[in-house]
PDB file of N, CA and C in Angstrom:
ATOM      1  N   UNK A   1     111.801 163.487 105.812  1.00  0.00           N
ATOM      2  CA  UNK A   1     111.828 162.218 105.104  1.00  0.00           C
ATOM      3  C   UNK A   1     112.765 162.337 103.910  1.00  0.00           C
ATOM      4  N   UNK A   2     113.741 161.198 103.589  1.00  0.00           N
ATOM      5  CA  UNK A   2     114.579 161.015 102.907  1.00  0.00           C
ATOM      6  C   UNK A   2     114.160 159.702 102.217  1.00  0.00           C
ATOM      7  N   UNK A   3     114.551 160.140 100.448  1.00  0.00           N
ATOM      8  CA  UNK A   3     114.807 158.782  99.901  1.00  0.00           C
ATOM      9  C   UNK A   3     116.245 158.535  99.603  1.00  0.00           C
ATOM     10  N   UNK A   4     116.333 157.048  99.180  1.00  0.00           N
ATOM     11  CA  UNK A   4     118.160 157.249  99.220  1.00  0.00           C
ATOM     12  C   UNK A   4     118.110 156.335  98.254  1.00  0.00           C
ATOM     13  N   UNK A   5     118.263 156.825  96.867  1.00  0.00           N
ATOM     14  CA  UNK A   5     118.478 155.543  95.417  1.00  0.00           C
ATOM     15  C   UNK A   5     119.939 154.783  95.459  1.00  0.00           C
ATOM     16  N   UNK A   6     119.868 153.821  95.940  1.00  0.00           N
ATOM     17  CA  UNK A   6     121.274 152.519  95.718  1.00  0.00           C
ATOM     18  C   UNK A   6     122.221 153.198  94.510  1.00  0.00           C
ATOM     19  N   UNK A   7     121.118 153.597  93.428  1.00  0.00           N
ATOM     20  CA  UNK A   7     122.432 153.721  92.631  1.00  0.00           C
ATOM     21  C   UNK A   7     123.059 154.816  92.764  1.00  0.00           C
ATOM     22  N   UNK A   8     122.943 155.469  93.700  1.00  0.00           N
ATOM     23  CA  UNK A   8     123.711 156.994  94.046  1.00  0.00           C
ATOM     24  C   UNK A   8     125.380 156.736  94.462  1.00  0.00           C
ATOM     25  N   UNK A   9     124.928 155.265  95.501  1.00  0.00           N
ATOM     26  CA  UNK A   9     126.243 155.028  96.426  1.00  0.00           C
ATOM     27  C   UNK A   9     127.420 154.523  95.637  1.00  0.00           C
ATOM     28  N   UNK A  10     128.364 154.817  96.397  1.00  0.00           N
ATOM     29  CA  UNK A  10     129.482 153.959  95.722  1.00  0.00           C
ATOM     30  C   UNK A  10     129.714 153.014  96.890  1.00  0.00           C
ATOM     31  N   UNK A  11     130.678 151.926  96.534  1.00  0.00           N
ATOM     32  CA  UNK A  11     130.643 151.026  97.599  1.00  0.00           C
ATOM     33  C   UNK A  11     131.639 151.428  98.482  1.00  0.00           C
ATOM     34  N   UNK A  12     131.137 151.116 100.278  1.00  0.00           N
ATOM     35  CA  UNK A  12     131.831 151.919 101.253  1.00  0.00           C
ATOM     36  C   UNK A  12     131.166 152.995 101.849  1.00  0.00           C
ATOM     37  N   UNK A  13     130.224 153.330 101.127  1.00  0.00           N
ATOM     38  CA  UNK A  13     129.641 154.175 101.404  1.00  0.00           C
ATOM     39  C   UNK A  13     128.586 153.868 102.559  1.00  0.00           C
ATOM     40  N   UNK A  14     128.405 155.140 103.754  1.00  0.00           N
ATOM     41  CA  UNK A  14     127.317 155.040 104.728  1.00  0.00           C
ATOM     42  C   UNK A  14     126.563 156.326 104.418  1.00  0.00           C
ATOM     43  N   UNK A  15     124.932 156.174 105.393  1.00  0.00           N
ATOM     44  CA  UNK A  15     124.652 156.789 105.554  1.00  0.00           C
ATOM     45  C   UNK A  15     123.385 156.529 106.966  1.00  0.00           C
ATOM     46  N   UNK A  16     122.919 157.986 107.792  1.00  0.00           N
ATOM     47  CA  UNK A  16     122.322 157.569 108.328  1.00  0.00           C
ATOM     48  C   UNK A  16     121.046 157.868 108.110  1.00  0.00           C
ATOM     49  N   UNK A  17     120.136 156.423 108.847  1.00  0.00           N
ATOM     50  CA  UNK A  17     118.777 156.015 108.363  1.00  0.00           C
ATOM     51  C   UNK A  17     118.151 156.215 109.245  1.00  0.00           C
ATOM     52  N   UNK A  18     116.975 156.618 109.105  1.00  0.00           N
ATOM     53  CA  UNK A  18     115.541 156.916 110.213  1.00  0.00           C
ATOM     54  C   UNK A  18     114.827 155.935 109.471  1.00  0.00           C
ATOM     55  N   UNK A  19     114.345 154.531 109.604  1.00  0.00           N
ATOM     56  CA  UNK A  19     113.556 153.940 109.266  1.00  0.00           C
ATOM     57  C   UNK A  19     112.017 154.087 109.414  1.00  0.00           C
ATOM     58  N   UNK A  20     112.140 154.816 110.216  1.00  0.00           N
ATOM     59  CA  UNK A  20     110.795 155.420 110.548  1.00  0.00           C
ATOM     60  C   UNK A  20     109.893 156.870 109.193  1.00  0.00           C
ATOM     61  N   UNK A  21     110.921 157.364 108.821  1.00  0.00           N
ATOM     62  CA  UNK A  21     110.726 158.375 108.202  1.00  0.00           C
ATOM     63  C   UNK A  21     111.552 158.317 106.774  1.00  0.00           C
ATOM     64  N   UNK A  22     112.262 157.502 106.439  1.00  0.00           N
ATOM     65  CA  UNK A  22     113.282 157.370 105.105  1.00  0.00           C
ATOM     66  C   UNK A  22     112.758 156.233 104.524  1.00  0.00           C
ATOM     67  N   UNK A  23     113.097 156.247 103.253  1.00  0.00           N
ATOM     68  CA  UNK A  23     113.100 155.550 102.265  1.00  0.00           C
ATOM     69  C   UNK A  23     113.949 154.798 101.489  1.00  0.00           C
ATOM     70  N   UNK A  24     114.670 153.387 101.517  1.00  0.00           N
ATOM     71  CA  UNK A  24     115.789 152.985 100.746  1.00  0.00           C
ATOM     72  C   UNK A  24     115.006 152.575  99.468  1.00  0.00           C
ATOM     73  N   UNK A  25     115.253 152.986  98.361  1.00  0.00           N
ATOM     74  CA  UNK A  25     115.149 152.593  97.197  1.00  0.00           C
ATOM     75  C   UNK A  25     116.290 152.132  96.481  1.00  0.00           C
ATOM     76  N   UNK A  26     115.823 150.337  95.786  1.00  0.00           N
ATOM     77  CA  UNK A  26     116.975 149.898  94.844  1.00  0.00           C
ATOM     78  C   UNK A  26     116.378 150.283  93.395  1.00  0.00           C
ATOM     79  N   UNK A  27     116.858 151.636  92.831  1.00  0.00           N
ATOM     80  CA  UNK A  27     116.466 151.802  91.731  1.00  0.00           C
ATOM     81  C   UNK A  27     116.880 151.179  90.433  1.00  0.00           C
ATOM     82  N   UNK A  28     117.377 149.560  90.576  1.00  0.00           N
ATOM     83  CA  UNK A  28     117.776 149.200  89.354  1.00  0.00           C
ATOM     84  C   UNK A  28     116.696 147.874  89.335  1.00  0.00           C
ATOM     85  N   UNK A  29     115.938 147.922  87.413  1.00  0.00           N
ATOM     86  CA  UNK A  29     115.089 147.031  87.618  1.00  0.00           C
ATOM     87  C   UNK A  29     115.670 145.811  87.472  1.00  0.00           C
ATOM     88  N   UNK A  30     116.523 145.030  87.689  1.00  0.00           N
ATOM     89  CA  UNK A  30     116.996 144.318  87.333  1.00  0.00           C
ATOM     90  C   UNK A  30     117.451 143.239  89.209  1.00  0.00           C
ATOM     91  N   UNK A  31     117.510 144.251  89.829  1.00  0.00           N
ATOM     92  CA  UNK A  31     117.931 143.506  91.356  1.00  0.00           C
ATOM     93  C   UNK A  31     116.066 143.681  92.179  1.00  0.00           C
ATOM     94  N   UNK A  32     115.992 142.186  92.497  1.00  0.00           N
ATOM     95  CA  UNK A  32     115.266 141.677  92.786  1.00  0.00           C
ATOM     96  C   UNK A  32     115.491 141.395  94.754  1.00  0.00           C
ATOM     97  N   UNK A  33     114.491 141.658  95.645  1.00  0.00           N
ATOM     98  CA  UNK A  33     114.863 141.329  97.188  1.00  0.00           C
ATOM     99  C   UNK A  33     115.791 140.568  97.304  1.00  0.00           C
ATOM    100  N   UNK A  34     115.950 139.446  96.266  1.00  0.00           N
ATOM    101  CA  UNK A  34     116.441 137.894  96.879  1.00  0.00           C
ATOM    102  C   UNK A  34     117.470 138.278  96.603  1.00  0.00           C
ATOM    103  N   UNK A  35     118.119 139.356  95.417  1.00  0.00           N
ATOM    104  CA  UNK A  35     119.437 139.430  95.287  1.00  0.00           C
ATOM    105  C   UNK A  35     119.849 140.372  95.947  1.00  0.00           C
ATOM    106  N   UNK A  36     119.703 140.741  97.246  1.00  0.00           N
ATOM    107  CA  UNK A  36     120.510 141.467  98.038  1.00  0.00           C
ATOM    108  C   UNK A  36     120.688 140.989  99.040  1.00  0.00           C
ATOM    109  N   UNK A  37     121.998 141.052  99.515  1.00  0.00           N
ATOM    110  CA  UNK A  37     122.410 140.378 100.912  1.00  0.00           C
ATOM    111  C   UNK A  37     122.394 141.787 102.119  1.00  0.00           C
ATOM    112  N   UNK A  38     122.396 141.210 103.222  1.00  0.00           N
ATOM    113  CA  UNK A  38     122.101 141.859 104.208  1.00  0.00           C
ATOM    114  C   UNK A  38     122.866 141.335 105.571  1.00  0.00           C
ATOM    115  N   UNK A  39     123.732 142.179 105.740  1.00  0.00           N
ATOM    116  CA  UNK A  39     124.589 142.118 107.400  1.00  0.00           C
ATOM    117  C   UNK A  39     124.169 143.077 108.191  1.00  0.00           C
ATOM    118  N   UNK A  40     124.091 142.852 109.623  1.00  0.00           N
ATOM    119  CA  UNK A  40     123.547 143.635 110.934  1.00  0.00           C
ATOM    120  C   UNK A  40     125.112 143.494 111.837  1.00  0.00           C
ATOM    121  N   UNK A  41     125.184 144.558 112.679  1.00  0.00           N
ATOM    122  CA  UNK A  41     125.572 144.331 113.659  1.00  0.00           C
ATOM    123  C   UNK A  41     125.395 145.877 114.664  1.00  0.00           C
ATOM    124  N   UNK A  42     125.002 145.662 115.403  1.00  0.00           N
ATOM    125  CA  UNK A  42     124.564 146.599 116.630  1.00  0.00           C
ATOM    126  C   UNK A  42     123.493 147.619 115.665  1.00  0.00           C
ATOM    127  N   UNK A  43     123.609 148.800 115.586  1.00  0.00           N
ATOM    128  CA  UNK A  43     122.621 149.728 115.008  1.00  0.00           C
ATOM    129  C   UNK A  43     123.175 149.830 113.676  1.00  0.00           C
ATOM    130  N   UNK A  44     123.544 149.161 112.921  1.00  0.00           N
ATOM    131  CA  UNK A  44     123.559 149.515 111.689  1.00  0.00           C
ATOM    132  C   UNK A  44     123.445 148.063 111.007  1.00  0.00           C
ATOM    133  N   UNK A  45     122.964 148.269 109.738  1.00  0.00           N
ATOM    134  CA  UNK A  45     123.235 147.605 108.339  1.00  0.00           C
ATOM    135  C   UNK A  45     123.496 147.567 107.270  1.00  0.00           C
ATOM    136  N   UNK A  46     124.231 146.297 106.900  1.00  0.00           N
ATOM    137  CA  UNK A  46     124.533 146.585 105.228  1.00  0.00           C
ATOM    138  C   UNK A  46     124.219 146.097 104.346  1.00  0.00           C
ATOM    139  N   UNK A  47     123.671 146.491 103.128  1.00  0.00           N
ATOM    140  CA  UNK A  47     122.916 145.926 102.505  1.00  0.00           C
ATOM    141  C   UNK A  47     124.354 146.084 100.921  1.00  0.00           C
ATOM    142  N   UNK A  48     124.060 144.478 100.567  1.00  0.00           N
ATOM    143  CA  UNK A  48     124.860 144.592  99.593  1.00  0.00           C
ATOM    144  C   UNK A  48     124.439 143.976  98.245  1.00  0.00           C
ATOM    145  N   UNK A  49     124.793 144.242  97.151  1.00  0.00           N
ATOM    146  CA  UNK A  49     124.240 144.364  96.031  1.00  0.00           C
ATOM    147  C   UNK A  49     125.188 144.823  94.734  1.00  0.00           C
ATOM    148  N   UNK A  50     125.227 144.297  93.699  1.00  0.00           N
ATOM    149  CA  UNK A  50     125.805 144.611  92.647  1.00  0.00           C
ATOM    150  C   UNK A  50     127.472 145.078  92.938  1.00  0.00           C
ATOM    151  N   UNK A  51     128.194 144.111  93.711  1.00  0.00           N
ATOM    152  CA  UNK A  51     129.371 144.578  93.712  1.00  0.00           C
ATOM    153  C   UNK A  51     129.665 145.899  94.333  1.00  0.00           C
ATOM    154  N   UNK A  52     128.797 146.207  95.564  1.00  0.00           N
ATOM    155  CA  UNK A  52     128.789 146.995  96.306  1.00  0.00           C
ATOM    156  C   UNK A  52     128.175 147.144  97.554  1.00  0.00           C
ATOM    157  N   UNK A  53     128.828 147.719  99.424  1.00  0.00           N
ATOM    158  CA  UNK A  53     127.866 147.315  99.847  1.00  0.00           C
ATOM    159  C   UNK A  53     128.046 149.508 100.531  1.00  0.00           C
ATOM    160  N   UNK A  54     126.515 149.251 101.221  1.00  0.00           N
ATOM    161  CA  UNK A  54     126.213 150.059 101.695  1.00  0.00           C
ATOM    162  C   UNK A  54     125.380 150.332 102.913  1.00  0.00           C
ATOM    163  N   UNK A  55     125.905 151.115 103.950  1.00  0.00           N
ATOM    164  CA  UNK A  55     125.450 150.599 105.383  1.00  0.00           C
ATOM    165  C   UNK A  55     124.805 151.981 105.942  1.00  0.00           C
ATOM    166  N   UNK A  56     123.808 151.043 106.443  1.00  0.00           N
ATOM    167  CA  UNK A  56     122.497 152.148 106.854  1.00  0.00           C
ATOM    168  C   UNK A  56     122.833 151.955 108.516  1.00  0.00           C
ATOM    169  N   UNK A  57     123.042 153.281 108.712  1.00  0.00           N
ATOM    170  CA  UNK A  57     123.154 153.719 110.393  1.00  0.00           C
ATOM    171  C   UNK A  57     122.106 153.879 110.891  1.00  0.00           C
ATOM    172  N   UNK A  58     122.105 153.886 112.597  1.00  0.00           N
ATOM    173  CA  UNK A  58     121.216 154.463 113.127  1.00  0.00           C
ATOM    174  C   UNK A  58     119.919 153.038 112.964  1.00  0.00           C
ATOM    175  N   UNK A  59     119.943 151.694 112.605  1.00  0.00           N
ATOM    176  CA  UNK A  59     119.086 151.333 112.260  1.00  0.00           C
ATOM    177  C   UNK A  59     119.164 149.731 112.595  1.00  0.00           C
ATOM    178  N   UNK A  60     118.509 148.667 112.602  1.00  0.00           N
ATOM    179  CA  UNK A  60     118.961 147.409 113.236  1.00  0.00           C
ATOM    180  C   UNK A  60     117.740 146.726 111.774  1.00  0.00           C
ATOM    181  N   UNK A  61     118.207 145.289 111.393  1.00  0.00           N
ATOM    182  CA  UNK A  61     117.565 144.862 110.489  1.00  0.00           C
ATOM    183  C   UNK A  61     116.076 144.779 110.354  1.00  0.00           C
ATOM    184  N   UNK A  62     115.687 144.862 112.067  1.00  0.00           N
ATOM    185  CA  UNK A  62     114.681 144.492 112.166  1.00  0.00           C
ATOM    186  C   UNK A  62     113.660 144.939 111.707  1.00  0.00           C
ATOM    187  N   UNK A  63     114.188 146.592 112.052  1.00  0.00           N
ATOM    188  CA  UNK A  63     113.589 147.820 111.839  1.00  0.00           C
ATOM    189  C   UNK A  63     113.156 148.017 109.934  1.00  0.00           C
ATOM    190  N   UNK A  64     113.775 147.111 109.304  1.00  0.00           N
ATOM    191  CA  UNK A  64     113.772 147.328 107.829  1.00  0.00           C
ATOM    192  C   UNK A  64     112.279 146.033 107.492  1.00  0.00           C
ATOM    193  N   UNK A  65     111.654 147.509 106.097  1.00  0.00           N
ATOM    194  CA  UNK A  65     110.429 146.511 105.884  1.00  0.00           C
ATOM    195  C   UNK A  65     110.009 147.090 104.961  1.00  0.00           C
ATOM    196  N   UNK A  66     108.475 146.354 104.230  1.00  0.00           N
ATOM    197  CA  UNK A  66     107.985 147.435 103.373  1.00  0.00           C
ATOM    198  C   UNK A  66     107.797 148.381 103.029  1.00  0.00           C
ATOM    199  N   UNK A  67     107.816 149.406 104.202  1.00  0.00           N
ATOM    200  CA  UNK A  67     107.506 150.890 103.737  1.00  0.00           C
ATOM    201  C   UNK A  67     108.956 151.500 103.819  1.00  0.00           C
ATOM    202  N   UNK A  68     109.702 150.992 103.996  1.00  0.00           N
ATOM    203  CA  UNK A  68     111.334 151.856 104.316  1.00  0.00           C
ATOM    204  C   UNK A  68     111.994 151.092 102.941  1.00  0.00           C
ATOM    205  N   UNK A  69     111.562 149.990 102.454  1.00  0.00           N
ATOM    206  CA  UNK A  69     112.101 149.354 101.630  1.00  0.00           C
ATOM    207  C   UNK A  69     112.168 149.011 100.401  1.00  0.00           C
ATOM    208  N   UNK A  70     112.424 150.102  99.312  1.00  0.00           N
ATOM    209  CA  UNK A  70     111.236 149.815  98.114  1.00  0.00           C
ATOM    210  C   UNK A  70     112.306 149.294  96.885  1.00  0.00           C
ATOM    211  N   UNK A  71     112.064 148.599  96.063  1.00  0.00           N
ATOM    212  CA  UNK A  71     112.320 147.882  95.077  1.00  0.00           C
ATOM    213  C   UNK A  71     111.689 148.603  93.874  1.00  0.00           C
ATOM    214  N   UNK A  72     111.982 148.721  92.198  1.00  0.00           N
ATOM    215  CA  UNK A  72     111.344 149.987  91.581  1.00  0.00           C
ATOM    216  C   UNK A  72     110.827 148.288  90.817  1.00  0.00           C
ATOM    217  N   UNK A  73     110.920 147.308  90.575  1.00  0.00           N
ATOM    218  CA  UNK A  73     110.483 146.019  89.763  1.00  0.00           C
ATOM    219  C   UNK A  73     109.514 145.051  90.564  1.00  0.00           C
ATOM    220  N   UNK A  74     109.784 145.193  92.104  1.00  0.00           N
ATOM    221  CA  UNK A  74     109.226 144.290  92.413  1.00  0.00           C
ATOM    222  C   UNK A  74     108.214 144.809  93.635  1.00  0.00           C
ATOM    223  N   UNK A  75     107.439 143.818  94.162  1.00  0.00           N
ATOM    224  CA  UNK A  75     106.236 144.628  95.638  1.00  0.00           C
ATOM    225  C   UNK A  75     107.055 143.764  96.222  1.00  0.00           C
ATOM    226  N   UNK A  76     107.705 144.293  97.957  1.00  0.00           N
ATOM    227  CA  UNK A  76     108.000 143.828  98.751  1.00  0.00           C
ATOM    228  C   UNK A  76     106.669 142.995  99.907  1.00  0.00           C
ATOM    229  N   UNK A  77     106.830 142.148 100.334  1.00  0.00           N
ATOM    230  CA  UNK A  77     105.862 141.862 101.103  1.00  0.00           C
ATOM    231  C   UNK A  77     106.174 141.324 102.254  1.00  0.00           C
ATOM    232  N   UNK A  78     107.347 140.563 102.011  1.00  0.00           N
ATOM    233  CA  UNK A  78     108.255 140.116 103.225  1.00  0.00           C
ATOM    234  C   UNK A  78     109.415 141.168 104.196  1.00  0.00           C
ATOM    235  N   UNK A  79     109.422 140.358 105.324  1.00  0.00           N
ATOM    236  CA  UNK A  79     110.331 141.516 105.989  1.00  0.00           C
ATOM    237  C   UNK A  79     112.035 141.513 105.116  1.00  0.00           C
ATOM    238  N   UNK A  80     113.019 142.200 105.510  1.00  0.00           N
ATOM    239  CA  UNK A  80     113.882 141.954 104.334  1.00  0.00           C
ATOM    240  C   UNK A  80     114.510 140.922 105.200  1.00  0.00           C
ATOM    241  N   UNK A  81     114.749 140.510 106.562  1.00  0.00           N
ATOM    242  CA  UNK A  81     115.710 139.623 106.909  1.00  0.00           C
ATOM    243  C   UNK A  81     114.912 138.355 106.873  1.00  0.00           C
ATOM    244  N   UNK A  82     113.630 138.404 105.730  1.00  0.00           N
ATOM    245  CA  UNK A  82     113.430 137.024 105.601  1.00  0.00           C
ATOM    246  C   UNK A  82     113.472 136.389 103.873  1.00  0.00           C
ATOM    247  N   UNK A  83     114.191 137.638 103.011  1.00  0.00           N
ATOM    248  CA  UNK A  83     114.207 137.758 102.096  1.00  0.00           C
ATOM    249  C   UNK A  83     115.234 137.569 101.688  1.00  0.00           C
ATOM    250  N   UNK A  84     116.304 138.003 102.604  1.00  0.00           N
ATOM    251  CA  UNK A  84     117.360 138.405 102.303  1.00  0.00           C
ATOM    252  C   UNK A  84     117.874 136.914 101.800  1.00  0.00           C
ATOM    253  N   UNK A  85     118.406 136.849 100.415  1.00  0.00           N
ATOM    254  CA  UNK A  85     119.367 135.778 100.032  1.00  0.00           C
ATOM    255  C   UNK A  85     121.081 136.100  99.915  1.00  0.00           C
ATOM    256  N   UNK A  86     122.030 135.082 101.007  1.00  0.00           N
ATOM    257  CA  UNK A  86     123.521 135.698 100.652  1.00  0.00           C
ATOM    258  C   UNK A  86     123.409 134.954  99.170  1.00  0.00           C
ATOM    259  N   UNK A  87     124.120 135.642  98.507  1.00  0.00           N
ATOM    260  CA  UNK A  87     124.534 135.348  97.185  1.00  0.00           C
ATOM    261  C   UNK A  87     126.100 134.398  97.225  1.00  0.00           C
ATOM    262  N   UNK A  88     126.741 133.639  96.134  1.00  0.00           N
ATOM    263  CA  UNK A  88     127.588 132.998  96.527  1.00  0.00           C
ATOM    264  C   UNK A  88     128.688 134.574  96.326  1.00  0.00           C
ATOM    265  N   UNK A  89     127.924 135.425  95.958  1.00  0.00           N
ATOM    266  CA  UNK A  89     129.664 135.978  96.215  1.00  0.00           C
ATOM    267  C   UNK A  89     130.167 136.733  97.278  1.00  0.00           C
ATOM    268  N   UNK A  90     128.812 136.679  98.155  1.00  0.00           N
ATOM    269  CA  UNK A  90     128.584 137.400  99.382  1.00  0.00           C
ATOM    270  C   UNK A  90     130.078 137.301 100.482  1.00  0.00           C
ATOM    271  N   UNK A  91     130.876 136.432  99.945  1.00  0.00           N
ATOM    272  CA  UNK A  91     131.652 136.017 100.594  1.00  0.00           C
ATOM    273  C   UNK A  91     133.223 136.987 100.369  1.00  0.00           C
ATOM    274  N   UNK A  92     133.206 137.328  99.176  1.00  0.00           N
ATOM    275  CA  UNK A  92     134.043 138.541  98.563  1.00  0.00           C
ATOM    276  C   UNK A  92     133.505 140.551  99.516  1.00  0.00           C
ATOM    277  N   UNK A  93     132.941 140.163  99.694  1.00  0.00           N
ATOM    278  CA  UNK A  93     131.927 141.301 100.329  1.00  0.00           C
ATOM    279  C   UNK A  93     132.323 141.133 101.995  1.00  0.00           C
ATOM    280  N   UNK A  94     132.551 140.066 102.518  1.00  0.00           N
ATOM    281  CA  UNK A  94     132.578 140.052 103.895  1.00  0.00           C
ATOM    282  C   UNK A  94     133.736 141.145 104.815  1.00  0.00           C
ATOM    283  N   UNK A  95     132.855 141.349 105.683  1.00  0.00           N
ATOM    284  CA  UNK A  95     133.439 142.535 106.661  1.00  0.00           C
ATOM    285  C   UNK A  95     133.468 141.963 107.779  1.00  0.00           C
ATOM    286  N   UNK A  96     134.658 142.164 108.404  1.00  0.00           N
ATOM    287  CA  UNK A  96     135.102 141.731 109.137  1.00  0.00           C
ATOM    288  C   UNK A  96     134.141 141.964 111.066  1.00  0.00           C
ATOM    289  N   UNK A  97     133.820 141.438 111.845  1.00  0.00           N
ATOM    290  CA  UNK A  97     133.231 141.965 112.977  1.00  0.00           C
ATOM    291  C   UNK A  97     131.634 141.758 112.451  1.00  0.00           C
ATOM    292  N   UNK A  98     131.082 141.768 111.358  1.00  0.00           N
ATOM    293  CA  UNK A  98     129.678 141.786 111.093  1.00  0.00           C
ATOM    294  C   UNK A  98     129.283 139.909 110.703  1.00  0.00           C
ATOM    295  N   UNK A  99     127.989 139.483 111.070  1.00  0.00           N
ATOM    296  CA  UNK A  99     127.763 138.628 111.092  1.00  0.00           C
ATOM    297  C   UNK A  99     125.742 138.512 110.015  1.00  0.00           C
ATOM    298  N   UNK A 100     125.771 137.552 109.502  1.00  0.00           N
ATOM    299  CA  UNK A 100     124.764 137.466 109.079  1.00  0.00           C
ATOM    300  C   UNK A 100     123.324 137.223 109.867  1.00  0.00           C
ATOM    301  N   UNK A 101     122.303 138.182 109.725  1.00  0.00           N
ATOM    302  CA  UNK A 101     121.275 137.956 110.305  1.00  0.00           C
ATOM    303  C   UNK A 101     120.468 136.981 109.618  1.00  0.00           C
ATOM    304  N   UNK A 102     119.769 136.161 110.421  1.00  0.00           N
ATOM    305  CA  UNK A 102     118.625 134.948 109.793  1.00  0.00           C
ATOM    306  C   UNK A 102     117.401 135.638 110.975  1.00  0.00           C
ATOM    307  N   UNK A 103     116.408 135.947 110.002  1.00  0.00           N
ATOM    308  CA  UNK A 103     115.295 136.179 110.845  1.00  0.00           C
ATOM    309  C   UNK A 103     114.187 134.256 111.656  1.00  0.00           C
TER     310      UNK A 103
END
């Protein structure tokens, strides 16, 4: 089991995820579920945030939830692809081939 603190990454950055056994932590108290956006496409995702995004392998949105998903300010309770808010700048962030999931 792995935890993996957001603020470690730089943006561009991957890594791969066992949702089953890992831990994503956004360790800044200040970003809240709603402010992170979230793209899927085939086994991976990216979760983006603060002018940075970062993509979890090995893993499909679905698979992402409370116990893989922790926030250090807030209790998650929702799944994240029903949380997930694009932000308006989400659009500066876009990658090309990836598409937004709506649960």
């Amino acid at each position: 089991m792995a935890t993996y603190r957001f603020s470690t990454f730089l943006d561009g950055d991957a890594v791969a995820f066992d949702p089953d056994a890992d831990v994503f932590l956004f360790d800044n108290w200040f970003l809240s579920p709603g402010s992170v956006s979230v793209l899927s496409r085939l086994a991976s995702v990216v979760l983006m945030a603060e002018n940075r995004r970062v993509t979890l392998t090995g893993v499909t949105v679905d698979q992402l939830n409370a116990s893989n998903m922790h926030f250090v300010g807030y209790n998650m309770t929702e799944p994240v692809s029903a949380i997930a808010a694009v932000s308006p700048e989400a659009a500066d962030f876009a990658v090309p081939g990836y598409e937004m999931s709506i649960a």
